[in-house]
C-alpha atoms as a PDB file:
ATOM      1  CA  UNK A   1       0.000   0.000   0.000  1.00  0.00           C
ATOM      2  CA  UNK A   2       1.053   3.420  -1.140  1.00  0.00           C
ATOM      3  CA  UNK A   3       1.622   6.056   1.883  1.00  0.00           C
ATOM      4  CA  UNK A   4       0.693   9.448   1.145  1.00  0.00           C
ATOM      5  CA  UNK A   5       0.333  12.035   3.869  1.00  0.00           C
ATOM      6  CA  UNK A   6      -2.919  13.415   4.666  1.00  0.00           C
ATOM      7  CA  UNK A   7      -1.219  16.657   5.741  1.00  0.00           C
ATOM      8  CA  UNK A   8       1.361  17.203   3.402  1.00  0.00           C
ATOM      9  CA  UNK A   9       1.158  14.902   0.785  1.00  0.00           C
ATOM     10  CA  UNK A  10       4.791  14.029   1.361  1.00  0.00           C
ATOM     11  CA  UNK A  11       4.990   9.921   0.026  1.00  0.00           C
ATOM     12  CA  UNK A  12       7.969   8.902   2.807  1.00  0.00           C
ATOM     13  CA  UNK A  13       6.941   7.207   5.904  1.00  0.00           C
ATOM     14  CA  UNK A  14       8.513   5.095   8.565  1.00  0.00           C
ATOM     15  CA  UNK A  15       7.269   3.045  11.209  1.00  0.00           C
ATOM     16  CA  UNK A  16       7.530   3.778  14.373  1.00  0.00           C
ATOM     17  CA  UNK A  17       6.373   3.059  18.279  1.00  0.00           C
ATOM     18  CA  UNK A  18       5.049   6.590  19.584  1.00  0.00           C
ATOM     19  CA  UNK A  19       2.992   7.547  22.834  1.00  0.00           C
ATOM     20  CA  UNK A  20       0.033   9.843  23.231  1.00  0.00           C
ATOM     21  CA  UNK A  21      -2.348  10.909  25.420  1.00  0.00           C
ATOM     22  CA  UNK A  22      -5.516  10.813  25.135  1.00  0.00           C
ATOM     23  CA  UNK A  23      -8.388  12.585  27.418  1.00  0.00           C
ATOM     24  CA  UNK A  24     -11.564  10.844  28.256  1.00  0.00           C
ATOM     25  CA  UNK A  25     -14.034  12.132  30.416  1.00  0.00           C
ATOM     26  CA  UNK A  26     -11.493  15.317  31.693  1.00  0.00           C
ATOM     27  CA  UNK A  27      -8.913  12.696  32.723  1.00  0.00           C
ATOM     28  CA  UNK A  28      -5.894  12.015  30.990  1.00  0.00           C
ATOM     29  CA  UNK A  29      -4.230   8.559  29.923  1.00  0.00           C
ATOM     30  CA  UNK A  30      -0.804   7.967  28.388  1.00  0.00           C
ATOM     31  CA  UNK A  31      -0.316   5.128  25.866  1.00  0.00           C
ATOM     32  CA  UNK A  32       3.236   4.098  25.114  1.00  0.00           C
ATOM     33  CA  UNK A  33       4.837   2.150  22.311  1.00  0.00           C
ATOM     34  CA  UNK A  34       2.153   2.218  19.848  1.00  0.00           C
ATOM     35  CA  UNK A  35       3.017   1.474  16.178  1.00  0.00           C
ATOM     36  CA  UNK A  36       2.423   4.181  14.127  1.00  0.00           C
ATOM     37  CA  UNK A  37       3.193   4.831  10.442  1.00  0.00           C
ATOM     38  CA  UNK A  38       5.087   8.308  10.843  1.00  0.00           C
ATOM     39  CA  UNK A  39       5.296  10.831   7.982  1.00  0.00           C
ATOM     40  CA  UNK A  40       9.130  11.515   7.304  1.00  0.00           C
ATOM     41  CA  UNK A  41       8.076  15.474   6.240  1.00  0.00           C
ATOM     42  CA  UNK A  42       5.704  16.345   8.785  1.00  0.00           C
ATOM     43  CA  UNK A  43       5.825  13.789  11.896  1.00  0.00           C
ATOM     44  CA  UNK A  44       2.227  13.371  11.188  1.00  0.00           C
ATOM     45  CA  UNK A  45       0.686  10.066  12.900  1.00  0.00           C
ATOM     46  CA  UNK A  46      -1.479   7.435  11.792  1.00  0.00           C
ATOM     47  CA  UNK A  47      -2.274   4.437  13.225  1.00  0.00           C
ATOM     48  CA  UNK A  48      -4.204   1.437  11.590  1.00  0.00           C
ATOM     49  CA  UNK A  49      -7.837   0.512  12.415  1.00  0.00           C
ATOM     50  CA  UNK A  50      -6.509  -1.952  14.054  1.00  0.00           C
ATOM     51  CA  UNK A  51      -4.306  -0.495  16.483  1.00  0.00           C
ATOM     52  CA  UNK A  52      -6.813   2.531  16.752  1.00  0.00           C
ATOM     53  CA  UNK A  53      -9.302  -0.319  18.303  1.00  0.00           C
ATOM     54  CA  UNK A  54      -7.050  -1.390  20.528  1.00  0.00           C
ATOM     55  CA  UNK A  55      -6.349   1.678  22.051  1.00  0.00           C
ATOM     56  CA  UNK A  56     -10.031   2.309  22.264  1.00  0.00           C
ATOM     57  CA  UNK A  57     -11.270  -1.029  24.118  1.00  0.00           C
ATOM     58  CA  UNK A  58      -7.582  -0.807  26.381  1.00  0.00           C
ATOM     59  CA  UNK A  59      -8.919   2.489  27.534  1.00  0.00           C
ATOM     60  CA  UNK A  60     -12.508   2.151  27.638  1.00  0.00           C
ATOM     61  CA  UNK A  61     -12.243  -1.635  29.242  1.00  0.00           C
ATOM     62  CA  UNK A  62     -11.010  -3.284  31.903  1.00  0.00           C
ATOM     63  CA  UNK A  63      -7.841  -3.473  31.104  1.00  0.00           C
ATOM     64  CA  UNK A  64      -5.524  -2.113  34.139  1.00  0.00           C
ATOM     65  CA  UNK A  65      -2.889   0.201  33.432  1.00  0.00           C
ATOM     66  CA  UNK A  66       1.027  -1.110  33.619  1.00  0.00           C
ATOM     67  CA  UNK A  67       1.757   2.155  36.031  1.00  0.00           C
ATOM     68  CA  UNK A  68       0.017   5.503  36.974  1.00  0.00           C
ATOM     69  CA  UNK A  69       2.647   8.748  37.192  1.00  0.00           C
ATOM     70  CA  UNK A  70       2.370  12.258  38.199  1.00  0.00           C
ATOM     71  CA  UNK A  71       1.466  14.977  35.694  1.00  0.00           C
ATOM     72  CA  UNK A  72       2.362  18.505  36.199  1.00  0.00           C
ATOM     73  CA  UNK A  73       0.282  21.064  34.318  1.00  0.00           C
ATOM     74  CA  UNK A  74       0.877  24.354  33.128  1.00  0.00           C
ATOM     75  CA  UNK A  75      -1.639  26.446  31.239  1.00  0.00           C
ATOM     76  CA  UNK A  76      -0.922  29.562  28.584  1.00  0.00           C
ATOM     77  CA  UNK A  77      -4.356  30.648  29.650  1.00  0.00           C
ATOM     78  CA  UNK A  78      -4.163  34.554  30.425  1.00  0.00           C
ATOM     79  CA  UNK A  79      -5.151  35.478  33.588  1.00  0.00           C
ATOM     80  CA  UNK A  80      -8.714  37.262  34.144  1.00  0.00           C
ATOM     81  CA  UNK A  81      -7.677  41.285  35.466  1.00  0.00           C
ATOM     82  CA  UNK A  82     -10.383  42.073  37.945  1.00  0.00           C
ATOM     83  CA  UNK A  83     -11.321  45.293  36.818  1.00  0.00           C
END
């Protein structure tokens, strides 16, 4: 199958594992080492239907997470001025 880049059109790809984070529900949940087909212009993602289901059923399951960790958070949010 032909890769072409639904971003940039760029046709050169590699695979890769990657991790992202998704938010369900206002809480957040890392995935790591998911194989991704990475575009080599843009660093655009995509992950097949089949790994895309995974993720979906390993976060919306049962399935117990391998660890929990600590996640600072910053915002660029301006602050309100009280006037």
């Amino acid at each position: 199958m032909m890769f072409k880049c639904h971003v940039c059109s760029s046709e050169e790809s590699r695979l890769e594992l990657v991790n992202e984070i998704f938010q369900i529900d206002g809480k957040f949940h890392l995935v790591e080492h998911i194989p991704a087909t990475v575009c080599s212009r843009c660093g655009e993602e995509i992950f097949s239907r089949e790994t895309t289901e995974r993720i979906r059923v390993m976060l919306h399951g049962d399935i117990k997470p391998v660890k929990s960790i600590s996640v600072d958070v910053f915002s660029c949010q301006p602050e309100l001025k009280a006037s």
